[in-house]
Protein backbone atom coordinates (compact mmCIF):
# COMPACT_ATOMS: atom_id res chain seq x y z
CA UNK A 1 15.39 8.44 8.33
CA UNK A 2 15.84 8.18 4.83
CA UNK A 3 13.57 8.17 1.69
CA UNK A 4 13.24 5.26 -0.30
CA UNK A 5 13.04 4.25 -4.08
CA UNK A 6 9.37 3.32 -4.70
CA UNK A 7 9.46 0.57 -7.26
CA UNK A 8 6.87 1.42 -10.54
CA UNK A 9 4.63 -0.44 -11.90
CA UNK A 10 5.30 -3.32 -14.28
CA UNK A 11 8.16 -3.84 -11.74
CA UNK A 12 7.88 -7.91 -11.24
CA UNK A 13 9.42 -7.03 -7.39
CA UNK A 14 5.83 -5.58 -6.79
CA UNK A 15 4.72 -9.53 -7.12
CA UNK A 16 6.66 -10.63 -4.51
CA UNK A 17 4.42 -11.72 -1.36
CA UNK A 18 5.97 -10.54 1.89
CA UNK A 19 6.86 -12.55 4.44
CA UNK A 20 5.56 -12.39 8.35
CA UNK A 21 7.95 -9.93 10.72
CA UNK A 22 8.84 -12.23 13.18
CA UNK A 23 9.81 -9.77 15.93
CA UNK A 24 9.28 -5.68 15.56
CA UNK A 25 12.62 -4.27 16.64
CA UNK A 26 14.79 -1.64 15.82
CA UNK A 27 14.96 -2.52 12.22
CA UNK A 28 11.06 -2.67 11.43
CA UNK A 29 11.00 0.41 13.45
CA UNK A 30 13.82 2.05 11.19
CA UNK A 31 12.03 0.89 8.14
CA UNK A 32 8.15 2.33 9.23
CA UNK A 33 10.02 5.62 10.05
CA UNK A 34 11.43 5.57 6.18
CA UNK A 35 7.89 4.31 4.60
CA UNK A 36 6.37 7.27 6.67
CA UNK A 37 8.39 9.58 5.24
CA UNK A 38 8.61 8.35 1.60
CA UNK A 39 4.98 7.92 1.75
CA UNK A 40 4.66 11.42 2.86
CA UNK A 41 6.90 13.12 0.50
CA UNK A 42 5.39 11.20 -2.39
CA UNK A 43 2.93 12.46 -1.63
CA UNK A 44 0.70 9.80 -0.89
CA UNK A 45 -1.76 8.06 1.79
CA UNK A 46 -0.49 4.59 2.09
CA UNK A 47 2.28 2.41 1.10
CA UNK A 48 3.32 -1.25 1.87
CA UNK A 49 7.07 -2.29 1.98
CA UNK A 50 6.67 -4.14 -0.87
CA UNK A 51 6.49 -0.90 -3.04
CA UNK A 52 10.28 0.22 -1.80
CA UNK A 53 11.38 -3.52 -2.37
CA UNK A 54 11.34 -4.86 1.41
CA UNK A 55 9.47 -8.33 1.52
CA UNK A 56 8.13 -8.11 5.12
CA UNK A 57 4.17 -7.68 6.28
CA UNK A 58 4.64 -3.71 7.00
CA UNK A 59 2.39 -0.82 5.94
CA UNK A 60 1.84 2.82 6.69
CA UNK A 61 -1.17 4.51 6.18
CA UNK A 62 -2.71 8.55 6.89
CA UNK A 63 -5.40 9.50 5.24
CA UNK A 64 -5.84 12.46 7.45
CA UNK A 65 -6.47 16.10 5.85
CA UNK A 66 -3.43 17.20 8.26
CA UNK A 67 -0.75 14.04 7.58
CA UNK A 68 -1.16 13.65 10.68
CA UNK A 69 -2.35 10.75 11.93
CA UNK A 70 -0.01 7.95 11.33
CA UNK A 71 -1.02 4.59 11.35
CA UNK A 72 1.63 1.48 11.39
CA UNK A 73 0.32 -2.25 10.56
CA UNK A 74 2.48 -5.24 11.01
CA UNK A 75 1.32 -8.20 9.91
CA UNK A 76 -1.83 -6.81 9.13
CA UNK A 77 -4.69 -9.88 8.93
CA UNK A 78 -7.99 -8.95 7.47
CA UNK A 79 -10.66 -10.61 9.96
CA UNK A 80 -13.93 -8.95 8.56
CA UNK A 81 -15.25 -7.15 5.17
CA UNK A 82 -18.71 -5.99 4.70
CA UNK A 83 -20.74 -3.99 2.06
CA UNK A 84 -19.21 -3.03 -1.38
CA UNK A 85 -17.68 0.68 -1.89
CA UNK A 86 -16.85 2.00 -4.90
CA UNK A 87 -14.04 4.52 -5.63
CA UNK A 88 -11.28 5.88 -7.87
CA UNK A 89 -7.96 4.35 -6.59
CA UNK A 90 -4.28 5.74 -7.71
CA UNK A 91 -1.16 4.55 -6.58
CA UNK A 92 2.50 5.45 -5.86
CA UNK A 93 3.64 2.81 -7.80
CA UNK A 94 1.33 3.30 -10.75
CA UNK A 95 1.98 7.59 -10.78
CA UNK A 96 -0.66 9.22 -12.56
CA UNK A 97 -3.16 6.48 -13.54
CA UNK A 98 -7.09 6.46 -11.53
CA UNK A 99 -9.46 3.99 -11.99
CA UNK A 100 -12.72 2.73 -9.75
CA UNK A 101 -12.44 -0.28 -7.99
CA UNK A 102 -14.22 -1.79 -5.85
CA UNK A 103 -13.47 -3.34 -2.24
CA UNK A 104 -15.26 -3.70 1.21
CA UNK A 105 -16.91 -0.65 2.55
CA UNK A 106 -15.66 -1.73 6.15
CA UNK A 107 -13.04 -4.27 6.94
CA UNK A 108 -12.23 -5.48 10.38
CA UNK A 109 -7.87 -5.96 10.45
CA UNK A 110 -5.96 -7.60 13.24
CA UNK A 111 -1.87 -6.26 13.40
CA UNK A 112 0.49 -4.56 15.36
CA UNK A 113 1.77 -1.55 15.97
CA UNK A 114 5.44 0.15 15.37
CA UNK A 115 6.31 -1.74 18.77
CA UNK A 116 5.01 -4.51 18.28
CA UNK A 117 1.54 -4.07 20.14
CA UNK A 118 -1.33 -5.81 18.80
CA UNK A 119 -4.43 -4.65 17.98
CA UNK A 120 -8.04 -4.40 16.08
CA UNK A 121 -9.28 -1.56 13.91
CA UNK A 122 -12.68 -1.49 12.48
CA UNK A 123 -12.42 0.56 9.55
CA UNK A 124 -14.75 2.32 7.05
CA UNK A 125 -14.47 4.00 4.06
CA UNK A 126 -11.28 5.45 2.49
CA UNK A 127 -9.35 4.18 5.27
CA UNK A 128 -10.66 0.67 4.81
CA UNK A 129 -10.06 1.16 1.16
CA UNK A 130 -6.39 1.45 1.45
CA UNK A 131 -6.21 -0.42 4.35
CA UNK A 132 -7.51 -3.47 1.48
CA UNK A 133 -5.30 -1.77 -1.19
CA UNK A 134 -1.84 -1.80 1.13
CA UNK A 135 -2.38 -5.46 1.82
CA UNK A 136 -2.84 -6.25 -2.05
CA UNK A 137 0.40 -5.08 -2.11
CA UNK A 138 1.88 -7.78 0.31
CA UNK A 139 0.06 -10.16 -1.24
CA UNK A 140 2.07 -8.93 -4.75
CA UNK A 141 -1.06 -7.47 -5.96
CA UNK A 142 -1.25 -4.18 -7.76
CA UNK A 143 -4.65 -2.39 -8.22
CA UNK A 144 -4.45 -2.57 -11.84
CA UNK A 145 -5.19 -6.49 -11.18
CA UNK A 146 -8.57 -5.57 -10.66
CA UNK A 147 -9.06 -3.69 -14.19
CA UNK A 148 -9.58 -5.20 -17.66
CA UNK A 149 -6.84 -6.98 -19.60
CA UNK A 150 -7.06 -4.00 -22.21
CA UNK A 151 -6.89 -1.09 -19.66
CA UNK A 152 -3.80 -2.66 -17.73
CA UNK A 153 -1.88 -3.08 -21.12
CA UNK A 154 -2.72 0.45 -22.07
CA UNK A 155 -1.37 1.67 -18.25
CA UNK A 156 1.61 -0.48 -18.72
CA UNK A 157 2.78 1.26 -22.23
CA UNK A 158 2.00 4.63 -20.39
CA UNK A 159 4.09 4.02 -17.68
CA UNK A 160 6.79 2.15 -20.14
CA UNK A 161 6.26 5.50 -22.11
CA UNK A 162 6.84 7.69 -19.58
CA UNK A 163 10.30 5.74 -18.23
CA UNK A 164 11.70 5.90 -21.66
CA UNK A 165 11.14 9.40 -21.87
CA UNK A 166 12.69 10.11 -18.62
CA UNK A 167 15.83 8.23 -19.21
């Protein structure tokens, strides 16, 4: 296992779209085990392979209050949505920055698991939330997409800010 470089937000490799994983094999298996524990010692609740530069359909997810509860989605297919929910998202790639958006209250996904079993989740709430937010991410979305064109240039000079400063 081995933790991985989370790319930051204006990155343009966080744009990429990721392409389908065509078999789930040692390698996908090798690279869930790193997301889990980059996503982990972020700390954070989800994270798509897009976000440590790895264009394939693969996200982690545990939103439990013990970390865990580990889920794995490959090729993750959004079936369902229903009702609106509201709520203040952050994200690895965008440290420090918190703004309401909102998705589906409860989203029906179709994917497979870390060997390659598929399945259906019905999920609610927070989990559908970044169950929404993870697949933005393959889709080269960031959550910032969803804010005005003034707030994401402000959260871009912060961030720009902040990498200066750190160099």
């Amino acid at each position: 296992m081995a933790l991985r470089e989370i790319l930051r937000y204006p990155d343009p490799r966080l744009r990429k779209k990721a392409l389908p994983v065509a078999r789930v094999d040692k390698e996908i298996q090798d690279l869930v085990r790193d997301m889990a524990e980059t996503m982990y010692k972020a700390p954070g609740i989800g994270l798509a392979a897009t976000q440590i530069d790895v264009a394939k359909r693969v996200i982690v997810i545990d939103v439990s209050a013990d970390r865990k509860d580990l889920r794995v989605f490959v090729n993750p297919v959004i079936s369902e949505r229903s009702g609106v929910f509201g709520v203040e998202e952050g994200c690895l790639s965008v440290p420090g920055v918190f703004e309401e958006v909102e998705r589906a209250q409860k989203v029906t996904v179709r994917a497979q698991d870390q060997h390659g079993t598929p399945f259906e989740l019905v999920a609610e709430d927070l989990l559908a939330v970044c169950i929404q937010h993870e697949i933005d991410h393959l889709d080269g979305k960031v959550f910032v997409d969803y804010l005005s064109r003034l707030k994401q240039q402000r959260i871009r000079k912060k961030l720009e800010k902040q990498q200066r400063l750190a160099m």
